[in-house]
N, C-alpha and C. Protein backbone atom coordinates (compact mmCIF):
# COMPACT_ATOMS: atom_id res chain seq x y z
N UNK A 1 0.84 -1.17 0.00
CA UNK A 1 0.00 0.00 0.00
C UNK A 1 0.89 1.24 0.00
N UNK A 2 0.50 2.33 -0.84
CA UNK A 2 1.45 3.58 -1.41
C UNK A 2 0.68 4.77 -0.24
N UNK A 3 1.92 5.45 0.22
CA UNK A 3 0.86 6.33 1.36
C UNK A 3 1.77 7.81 0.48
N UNK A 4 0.89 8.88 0.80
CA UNK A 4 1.22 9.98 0.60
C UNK A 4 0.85 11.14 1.51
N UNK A 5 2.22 11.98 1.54
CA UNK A 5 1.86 13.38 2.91
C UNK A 5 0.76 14.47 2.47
N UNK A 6 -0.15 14.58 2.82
CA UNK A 6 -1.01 15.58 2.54
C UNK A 6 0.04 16.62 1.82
N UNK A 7 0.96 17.24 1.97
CA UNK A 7 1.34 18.40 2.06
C UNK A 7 2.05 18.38 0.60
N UNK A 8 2.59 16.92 0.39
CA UNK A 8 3.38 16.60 -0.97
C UNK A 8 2.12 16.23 -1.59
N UNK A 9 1.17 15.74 -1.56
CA UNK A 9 0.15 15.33 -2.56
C UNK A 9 -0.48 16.55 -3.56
N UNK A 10 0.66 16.84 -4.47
CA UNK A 10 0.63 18.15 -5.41
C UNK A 10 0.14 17.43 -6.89
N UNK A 11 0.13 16.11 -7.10
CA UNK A 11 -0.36 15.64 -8.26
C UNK A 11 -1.60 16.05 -8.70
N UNK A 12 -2.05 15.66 -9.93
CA UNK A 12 -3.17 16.11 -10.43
C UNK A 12 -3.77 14.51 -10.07
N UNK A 13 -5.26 14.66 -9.69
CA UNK A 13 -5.86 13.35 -9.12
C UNK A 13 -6.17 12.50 -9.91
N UNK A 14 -6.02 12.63 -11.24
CA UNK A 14 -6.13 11.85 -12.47
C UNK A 14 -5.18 10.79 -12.19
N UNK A 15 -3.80 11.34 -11.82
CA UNK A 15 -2.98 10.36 -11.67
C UNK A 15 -2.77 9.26 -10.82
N UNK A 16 -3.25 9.93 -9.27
CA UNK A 16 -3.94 9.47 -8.56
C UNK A 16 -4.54 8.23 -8.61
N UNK A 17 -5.93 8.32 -9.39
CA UNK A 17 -6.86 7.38 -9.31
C UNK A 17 -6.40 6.41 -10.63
N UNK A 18 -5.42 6.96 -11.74
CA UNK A 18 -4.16 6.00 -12.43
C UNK A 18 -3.40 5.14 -11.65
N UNK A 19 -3.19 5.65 -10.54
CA UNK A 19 -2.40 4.45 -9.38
C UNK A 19 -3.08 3.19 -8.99
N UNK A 20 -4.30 3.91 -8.50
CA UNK A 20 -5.14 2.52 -7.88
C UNK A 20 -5.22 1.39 -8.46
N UNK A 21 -4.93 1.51 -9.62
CA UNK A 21 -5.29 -0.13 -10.59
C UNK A 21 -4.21 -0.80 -9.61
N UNK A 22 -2.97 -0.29 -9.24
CA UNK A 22 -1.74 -1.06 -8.67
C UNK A 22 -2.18 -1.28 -7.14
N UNK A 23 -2.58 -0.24 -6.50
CA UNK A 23 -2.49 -0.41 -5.27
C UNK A 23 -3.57 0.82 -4.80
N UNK A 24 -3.91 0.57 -3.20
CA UNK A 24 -4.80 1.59 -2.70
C UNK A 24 -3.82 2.71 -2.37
N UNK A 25 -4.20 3.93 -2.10
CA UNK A 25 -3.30 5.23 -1.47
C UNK A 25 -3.97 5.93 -0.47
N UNK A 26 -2.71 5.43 0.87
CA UNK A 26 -3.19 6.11 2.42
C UNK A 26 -2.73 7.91 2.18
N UNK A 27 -3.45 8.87 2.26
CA UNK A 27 -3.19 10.03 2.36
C UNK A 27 -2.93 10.16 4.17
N UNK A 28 -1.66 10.74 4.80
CA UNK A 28 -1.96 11.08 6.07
C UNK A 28 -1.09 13.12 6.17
N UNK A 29 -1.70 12.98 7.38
CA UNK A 29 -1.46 14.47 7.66
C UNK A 29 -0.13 14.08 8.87
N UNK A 30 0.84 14.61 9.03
CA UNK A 30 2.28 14.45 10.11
C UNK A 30 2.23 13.06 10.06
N UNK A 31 1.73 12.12 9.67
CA UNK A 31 1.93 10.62 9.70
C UNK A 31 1.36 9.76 10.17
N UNK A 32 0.13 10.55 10.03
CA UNK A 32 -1.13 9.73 10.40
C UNK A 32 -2.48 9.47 9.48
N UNK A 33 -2.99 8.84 9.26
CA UNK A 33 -4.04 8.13 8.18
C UNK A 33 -5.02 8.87 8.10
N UNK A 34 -5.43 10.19 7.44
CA UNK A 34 -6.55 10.61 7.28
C UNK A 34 -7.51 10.64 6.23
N UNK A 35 -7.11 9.94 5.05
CA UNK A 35 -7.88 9.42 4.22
C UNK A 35 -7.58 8.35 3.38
N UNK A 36 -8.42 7.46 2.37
CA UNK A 36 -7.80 6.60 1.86
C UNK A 36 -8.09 6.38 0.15
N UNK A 37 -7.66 6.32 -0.92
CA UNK A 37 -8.30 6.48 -2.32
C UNK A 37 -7.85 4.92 -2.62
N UNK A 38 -9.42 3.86 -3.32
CA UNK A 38 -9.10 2.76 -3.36
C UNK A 38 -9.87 3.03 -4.11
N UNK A 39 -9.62 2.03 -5.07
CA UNK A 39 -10.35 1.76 -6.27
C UNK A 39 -12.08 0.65 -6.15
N UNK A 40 -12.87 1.22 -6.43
CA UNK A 40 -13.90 0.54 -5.76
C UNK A 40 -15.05 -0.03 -7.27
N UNK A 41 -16.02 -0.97 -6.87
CA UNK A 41 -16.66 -1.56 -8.14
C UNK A 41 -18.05 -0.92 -7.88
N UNK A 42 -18.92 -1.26 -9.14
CA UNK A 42 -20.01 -0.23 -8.80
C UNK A 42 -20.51 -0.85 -7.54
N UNK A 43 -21.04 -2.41 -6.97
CA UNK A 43 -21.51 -2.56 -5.78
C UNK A 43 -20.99 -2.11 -4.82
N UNK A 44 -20.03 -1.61 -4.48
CA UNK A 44 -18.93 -1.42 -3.44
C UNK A 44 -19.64 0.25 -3.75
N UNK A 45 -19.85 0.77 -4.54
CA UNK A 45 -20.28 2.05 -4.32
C UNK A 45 -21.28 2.48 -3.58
N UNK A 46 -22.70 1.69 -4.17
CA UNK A 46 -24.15 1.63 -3.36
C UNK A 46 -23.82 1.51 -1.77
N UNK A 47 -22.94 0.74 -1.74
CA UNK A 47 -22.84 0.31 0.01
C UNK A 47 -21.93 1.52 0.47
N UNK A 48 -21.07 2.19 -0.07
CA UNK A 48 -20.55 3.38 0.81
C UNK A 48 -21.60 4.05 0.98
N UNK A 49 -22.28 4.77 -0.51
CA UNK A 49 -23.31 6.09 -0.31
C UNK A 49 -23.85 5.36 0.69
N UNK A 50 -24.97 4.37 0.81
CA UNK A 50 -25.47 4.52 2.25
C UNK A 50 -24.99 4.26 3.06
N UNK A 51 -23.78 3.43 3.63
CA UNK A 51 -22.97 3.67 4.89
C UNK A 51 -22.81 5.31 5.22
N UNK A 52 -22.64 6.17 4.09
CA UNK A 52 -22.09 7.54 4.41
C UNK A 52 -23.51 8.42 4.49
N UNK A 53 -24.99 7.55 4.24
CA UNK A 53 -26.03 8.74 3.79
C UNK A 53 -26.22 9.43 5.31
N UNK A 54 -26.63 10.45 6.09
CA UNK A 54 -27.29 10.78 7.08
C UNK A 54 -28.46 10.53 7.93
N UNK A 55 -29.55 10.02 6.72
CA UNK A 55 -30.51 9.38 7.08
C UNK A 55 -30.38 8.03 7.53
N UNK A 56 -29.22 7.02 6.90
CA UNK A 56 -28.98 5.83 7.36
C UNK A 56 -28.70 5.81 8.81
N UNK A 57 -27.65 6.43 9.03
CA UNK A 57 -26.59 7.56 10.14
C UNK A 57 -27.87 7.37 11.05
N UNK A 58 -29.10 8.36 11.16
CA UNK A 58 -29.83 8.52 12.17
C UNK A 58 -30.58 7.50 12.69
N UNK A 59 -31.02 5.98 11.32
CA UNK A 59 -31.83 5.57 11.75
C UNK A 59 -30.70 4.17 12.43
N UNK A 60 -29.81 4.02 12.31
CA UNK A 60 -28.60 3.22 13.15
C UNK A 60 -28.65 3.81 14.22
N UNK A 61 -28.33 5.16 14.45
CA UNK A 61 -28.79 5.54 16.04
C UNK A 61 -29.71 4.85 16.83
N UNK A 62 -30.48 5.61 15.99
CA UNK A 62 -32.51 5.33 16.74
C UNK A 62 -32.48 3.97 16.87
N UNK A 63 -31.90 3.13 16.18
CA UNK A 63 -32.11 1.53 16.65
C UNK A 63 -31.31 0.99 17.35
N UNK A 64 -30.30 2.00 17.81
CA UNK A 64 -28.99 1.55 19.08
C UNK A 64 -29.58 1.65 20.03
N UNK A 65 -30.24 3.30 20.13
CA UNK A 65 -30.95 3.76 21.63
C UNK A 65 -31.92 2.64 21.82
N UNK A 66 -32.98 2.37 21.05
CA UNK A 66 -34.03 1.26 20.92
C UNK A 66 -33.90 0.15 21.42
N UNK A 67 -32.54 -0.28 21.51
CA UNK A 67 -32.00 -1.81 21.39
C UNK A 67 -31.17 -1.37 22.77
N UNK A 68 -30.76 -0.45 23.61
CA UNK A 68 -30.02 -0.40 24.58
C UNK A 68 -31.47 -0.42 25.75
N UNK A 69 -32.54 0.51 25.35
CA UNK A 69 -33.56 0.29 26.32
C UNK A 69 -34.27 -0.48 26.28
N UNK A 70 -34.77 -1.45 25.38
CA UNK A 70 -35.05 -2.76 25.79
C UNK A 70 -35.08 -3.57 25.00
N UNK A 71 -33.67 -3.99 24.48
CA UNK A 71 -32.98 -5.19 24.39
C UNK A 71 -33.62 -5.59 22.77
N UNK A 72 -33.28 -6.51 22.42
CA UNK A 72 -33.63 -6.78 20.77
C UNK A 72 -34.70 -8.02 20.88
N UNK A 73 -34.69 -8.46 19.39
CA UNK A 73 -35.55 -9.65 19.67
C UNK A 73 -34.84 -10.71 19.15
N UNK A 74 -35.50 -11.90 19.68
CA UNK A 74 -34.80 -12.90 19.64
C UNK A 74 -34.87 -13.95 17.92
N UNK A 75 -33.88 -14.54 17.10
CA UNK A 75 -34.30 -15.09 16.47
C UNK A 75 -35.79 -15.53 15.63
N UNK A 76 -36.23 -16.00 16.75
CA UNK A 76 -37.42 -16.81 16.47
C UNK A 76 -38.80 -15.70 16.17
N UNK A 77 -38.81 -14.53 17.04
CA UNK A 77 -39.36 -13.62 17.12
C UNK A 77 -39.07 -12.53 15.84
N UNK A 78 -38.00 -12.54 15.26
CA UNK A 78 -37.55 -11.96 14.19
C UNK A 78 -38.98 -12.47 12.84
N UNK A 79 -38.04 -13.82 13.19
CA UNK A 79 -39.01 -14.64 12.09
C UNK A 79 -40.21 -14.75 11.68
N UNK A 80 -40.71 -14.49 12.90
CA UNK A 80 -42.36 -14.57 13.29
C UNK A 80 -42.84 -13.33 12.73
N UNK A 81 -42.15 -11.94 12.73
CA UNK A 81 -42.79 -10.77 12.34
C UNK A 81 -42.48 -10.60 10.20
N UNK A 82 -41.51 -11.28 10.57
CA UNK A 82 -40.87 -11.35 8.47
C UNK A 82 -42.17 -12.60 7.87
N UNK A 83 -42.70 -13.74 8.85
CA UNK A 83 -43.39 -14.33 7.87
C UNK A 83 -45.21 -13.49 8.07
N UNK A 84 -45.38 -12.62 9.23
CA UNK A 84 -46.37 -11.86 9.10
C UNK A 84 -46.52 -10.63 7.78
N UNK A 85 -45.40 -10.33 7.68
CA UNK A 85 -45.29 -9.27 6.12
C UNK A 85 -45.44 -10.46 5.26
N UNK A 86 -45.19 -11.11 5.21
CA UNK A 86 -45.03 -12.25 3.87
C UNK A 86 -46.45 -11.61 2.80
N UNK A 87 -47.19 -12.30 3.77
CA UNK A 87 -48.49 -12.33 2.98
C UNK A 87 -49.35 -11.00 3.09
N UNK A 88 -49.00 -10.04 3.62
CA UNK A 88 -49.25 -8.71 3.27
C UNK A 88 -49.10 -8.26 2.20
């Protein structure tokens, strides 16, 4: 893996994203990892945008808090509510 200093990263990003076919590139700031440019496929895209959307963001919250005050459900109980949509 090719890392580069924020401060030297004066290339044009064309070239950049010309690298990735070889390898991913760690950008860090004093020598530490603050970003990363990897070459990604279109599925690998869909799954960032919503890992990164806000709305996803809030509703992962809301189901942490949900799930810290009273607890999740169990397997079987999962199941029971997925074969009630079935036939909806």
């Amino acid at each position: 893996m090719k890392s580069v200093e924020l401060k030297n990263a004066t290339g044009a990003l064309k070239d950049y994203a010309e690298q990735l076919e070889q390898e991913p590139i760690v950008v860090t700031r004093g020598g530490k990892a603050i970003a990363a440019l990897v070459r990604i496929q279109p599925s690998d895209l869909e799954s960032f945008l919503v890992s990164e959307s806000p709305v996803f963001k809030q509703i992962v919250r809301r189901s942490r808090v949900s799930y810290k005050r009273g607890g999740g459900l169990t397997r079987e109980q999962l199941e029971e509510r997925l074969a009630g949509t079935r036939g909806a």
